[in-house]
C-alpha atoms as a PDB file:
ATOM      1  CA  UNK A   1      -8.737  26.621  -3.258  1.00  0.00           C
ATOM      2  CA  UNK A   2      -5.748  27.554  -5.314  1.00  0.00           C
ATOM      3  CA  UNK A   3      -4.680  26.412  -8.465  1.00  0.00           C
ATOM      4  CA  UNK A   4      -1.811  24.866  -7.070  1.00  0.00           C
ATOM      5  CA  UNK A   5      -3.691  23.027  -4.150  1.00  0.00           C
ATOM      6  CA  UNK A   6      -6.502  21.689  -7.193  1.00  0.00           C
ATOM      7  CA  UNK A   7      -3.391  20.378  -9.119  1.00  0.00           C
ATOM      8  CA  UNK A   8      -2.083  18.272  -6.165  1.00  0.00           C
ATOM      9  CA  UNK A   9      -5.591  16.888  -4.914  1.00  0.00           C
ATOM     10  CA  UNK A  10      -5.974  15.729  -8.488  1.00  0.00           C
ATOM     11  CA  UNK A  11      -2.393  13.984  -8.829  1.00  0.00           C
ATOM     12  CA  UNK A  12      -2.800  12.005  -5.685  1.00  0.00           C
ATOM     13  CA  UNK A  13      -5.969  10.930  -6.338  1.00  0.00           C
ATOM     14  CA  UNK A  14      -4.764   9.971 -10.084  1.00  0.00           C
ATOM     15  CA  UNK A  15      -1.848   8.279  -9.140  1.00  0.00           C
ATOM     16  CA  UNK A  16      -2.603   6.720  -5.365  1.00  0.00           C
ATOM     17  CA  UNK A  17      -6.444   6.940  -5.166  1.00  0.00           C
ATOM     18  CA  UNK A  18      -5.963   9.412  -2.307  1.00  0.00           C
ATOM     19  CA  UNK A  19      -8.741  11.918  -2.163  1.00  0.00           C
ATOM     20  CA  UNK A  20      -7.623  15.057  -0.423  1.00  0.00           C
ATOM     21  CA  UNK A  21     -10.066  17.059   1.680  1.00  0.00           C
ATOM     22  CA  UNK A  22      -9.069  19.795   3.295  1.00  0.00           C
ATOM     23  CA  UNK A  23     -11.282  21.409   6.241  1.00  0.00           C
ATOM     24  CA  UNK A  24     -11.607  25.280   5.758  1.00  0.00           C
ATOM     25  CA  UNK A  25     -11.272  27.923   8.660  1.00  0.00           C
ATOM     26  CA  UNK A  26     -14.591  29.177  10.263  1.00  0.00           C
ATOM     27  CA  UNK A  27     -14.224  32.416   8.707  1.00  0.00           C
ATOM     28  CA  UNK A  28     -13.003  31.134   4.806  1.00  0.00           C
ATOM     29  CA  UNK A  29     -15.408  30.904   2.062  1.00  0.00           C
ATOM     30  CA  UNK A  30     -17.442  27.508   2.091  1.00  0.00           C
ATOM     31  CA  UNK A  31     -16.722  26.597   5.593  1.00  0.00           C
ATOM     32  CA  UNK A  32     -19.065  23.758   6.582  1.00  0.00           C
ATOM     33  CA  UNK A  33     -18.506  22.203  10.286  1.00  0.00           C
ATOM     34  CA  UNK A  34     -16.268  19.093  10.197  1.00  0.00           C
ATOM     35  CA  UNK A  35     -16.011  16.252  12.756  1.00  0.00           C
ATOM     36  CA  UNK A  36     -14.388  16.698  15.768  1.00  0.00           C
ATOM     37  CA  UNK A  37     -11.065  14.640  15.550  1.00  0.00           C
ATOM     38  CA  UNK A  38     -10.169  16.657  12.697  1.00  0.00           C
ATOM     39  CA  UNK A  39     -10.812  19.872  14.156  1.00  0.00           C
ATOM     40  CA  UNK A  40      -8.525  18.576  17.359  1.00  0.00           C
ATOM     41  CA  UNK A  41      -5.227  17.518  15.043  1.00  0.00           C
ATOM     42  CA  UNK A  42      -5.737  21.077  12.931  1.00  0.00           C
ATOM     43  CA  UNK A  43      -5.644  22.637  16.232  1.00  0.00           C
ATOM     44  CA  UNK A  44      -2.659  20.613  17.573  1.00  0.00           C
ATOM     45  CA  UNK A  45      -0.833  21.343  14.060  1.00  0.00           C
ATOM     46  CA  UNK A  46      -1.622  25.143  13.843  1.00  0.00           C
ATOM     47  CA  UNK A  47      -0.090  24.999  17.379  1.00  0.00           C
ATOM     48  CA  UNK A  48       2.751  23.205  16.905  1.00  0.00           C
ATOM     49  CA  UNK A  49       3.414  25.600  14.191  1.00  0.00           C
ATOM     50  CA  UNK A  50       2.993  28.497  15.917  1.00  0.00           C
ATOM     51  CA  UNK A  51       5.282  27.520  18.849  1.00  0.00           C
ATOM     52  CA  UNK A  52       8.322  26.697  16.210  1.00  0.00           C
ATOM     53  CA  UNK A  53       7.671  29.831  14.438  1.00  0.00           C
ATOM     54  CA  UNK A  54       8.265  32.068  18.060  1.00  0.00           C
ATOM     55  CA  UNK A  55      11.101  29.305  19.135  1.00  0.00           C
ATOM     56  CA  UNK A  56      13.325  29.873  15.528  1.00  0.00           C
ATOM     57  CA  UNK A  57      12.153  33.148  14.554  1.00  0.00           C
ATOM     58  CA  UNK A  58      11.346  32.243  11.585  1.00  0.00           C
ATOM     59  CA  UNK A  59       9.366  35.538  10.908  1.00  0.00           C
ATOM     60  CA  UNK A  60      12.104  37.646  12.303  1.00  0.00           C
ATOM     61  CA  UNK A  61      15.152  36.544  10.478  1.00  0.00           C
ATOM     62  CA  UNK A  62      17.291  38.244   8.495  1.00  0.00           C
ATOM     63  CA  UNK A  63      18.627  35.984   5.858  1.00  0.00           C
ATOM     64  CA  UNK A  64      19.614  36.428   2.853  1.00  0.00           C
ATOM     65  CA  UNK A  65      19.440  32.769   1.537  1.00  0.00           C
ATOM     66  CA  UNK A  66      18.893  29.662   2.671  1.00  0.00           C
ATOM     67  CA  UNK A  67      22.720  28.929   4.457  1.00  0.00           C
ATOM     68  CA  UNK A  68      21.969  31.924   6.518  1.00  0.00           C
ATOM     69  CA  UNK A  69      18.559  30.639   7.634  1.00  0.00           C
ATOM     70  CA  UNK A  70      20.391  27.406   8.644  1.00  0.00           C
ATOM     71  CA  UNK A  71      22.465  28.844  10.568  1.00  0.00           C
ATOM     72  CA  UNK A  72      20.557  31.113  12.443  1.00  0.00           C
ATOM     73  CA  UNK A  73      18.435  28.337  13.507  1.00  0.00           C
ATOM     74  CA  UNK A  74      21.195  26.105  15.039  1.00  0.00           C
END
């Protein structure tokens, strides 16, 4: 877990009484199985994200700030 990532978990949970868990990949450090419902919606997400990646090229573009990137995705 990053620094960053330690920072939020502790804001939400200080301000909203959200406590953040976040279930680790099989091969991460401290992986520990998680219940199935979770694992389904992480695979739907990691999915999802990996279709709109290859559908905007998001890896592949060449832009140069963030105007450019708009426009190559319209």
């Amino acid at each position: 877990m990053s620094i960053y990532s330690a920072e939020i978990q502790y804001n939400l949970f200080e301000s909203a009484n959200i406590q953040l868990e976040v279930p680790y990949r099989y091969n991460q450090k401290d992986w520990k199985p998680f219940h199935k419902p979770f694992a389904k919606a992480r695979k739907r997400l990691e999915t999802n994200f990996s279709q709109f990646t290859d559908q905007f090229n998001i890896m592949r573009n060449y832009a140069k700030d963030y105007q450019g990137l708009e426009s190559s995705v319209k």
